[in-house]
C-alpha atoms as a PDB file:
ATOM      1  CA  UNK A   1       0.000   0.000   0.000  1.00  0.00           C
ATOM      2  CA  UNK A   2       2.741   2.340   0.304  1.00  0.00           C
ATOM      3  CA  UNK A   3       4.262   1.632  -2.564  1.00  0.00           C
ATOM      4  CA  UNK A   4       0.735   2.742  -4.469  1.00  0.00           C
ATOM      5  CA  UNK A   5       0.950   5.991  -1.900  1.00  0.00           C
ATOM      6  CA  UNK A   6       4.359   6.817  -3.341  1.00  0.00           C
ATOM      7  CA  UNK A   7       4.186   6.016  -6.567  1.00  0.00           C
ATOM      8  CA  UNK A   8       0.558   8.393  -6.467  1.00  0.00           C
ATOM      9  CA  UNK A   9       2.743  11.416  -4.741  1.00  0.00           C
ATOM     10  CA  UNK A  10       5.094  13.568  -5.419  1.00  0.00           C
ATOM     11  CA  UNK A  11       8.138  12.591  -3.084  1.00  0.00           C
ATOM     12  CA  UNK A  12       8.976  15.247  -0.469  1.00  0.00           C
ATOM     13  CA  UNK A  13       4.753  14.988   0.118  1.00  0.00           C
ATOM     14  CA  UNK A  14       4.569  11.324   2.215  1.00  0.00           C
ATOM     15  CA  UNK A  15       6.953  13.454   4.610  1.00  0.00           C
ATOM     16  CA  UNK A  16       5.672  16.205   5.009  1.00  0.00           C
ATOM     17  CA  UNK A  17       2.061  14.312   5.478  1.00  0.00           C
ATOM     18  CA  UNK A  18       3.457  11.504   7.971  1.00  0.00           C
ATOM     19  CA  UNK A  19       5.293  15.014  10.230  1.00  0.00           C
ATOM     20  CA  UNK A  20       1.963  16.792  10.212  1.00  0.00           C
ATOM     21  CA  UNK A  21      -0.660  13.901  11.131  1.00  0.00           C
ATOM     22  CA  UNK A  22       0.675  13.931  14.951  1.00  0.00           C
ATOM     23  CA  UNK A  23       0.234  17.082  15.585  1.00  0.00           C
ATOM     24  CA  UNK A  24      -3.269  17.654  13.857  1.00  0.00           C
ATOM     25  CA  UNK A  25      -4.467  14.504  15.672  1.00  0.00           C
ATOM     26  CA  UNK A  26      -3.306  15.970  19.032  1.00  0.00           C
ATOM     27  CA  UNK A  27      -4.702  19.264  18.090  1.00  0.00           C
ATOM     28  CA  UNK A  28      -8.419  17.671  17.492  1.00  0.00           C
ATOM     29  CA  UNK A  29      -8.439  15.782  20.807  1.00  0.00           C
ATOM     30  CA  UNK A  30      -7.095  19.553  22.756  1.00  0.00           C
ATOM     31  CA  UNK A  31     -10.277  21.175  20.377  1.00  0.00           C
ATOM     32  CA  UNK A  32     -12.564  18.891  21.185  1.00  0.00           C
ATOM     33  CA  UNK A  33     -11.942  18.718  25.185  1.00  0.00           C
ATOM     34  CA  UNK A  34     -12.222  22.330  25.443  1.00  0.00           C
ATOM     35  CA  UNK A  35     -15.758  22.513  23.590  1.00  0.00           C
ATOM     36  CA  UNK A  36     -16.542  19.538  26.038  1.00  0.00           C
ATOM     37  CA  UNK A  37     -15.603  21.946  28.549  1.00  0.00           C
ATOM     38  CA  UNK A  38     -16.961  25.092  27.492  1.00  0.00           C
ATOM     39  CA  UNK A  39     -20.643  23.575  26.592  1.00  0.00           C
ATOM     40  CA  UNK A  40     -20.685  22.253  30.420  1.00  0.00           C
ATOM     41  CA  UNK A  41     -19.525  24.945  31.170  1.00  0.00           C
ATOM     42  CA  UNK A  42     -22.099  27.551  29.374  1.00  0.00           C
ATOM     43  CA  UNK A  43     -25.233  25.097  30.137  1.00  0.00           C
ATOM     44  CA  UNK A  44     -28.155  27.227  31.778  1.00  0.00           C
ATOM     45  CA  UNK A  45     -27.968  27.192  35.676  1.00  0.00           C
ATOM     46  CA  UNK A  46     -30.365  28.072  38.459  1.00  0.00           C
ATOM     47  CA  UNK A  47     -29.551  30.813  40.878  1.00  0.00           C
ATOM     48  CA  UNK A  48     -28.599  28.223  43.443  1.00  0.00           C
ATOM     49  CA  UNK A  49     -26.326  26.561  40.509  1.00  0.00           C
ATOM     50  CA  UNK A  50     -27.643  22.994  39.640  1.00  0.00           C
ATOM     51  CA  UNK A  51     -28.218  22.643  35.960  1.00  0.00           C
ATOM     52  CA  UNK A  52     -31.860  23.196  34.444  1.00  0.00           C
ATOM     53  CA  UNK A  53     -31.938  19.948  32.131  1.00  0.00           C
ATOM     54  CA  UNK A  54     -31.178  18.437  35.720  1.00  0.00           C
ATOM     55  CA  UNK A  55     -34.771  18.195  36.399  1.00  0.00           C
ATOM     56  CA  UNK A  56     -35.560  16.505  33.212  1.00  0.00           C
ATOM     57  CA  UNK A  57     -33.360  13.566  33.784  1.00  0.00           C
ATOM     58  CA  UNK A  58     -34.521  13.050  37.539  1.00  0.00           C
ATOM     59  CA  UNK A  59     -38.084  13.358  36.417  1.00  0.00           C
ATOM     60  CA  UNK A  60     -38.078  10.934  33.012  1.00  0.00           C
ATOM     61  CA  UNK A  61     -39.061  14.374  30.667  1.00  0.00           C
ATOM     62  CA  UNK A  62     -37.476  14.383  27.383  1.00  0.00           C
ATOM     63  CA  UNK A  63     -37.421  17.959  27.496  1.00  0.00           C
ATOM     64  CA  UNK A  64     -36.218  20.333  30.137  1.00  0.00           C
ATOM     65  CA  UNK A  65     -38.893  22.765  31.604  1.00  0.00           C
ATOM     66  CA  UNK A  66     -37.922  25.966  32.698  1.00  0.00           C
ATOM     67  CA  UNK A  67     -40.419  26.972  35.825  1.00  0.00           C
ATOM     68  CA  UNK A  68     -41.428  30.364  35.622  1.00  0.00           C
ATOM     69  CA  UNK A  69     -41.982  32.475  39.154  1.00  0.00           C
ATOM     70  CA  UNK A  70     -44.035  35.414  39.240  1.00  0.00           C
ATOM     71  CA  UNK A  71     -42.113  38.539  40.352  1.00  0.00           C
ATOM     72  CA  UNK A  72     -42.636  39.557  44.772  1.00  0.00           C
ATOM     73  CA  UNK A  73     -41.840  42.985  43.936  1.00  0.00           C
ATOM     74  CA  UNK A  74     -45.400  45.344  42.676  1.00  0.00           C
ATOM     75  CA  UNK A  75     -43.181  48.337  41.410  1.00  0.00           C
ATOM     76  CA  UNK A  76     -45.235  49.416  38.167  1.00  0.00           C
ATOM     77  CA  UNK A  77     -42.870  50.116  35.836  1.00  0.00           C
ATOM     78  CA  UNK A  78     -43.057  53.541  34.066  1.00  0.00           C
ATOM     79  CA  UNK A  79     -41.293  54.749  31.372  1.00  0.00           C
ATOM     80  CA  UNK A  80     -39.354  58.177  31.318  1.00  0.00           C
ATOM     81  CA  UNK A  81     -41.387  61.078  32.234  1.00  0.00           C
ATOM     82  CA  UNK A  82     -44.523  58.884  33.074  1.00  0.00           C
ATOM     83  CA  UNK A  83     -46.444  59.278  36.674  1.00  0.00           C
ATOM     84  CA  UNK A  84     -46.922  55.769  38.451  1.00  0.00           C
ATOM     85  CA  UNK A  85     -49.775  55.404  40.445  1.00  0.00           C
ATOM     86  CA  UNK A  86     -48.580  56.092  43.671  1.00  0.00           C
ATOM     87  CA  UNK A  87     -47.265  59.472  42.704  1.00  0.00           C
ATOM     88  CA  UNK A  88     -50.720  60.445  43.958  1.00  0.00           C
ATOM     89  CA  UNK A  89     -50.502  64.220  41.405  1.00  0.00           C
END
């Protein structure tokens, strides 16, 4: 089979190929840990930090649900140069 490869390419090229394989190889693996890190990494957390597709798994849902809470705080929001309500004019 190498014979075929070398008789197919120009000399100097089964080299230069067989000196640059390593290194590509070893760059993949370094590329593809750090996107393994950085999507764990970037997955959407809770305040108290536990992932949201967390749920999913624990519960058997194929599909995370994100639980909506209504806001505590009853400040009506106003925009610039509008009265709220309890301005009281």
């Amino acid at each position: 089979m190498g014979d075929f490869l070398a008789s197919m390419l120009p000399p100097g090229l089964i080299d230069v190929l067989s000196a640059l394989i390593p290194p590509v190889v070893v760059a993949t693996v370094f590329c593809a840990i750090i996107l393994k890190i950085l999507r764990r990494e970037m997955a959407p957390r809770r305040m108290d930090g536990t992932l949201v597709s967390e749920d999913a798994v624990e519960s058997g849902d194929s599909a995370a649900e994100v639980e909506r809470t209504e806001a505590t705080n009853e400040t009506p929001i106003a925009r610039a140069g509008e009265r709220t309500e309890s301005d009281g004019r």
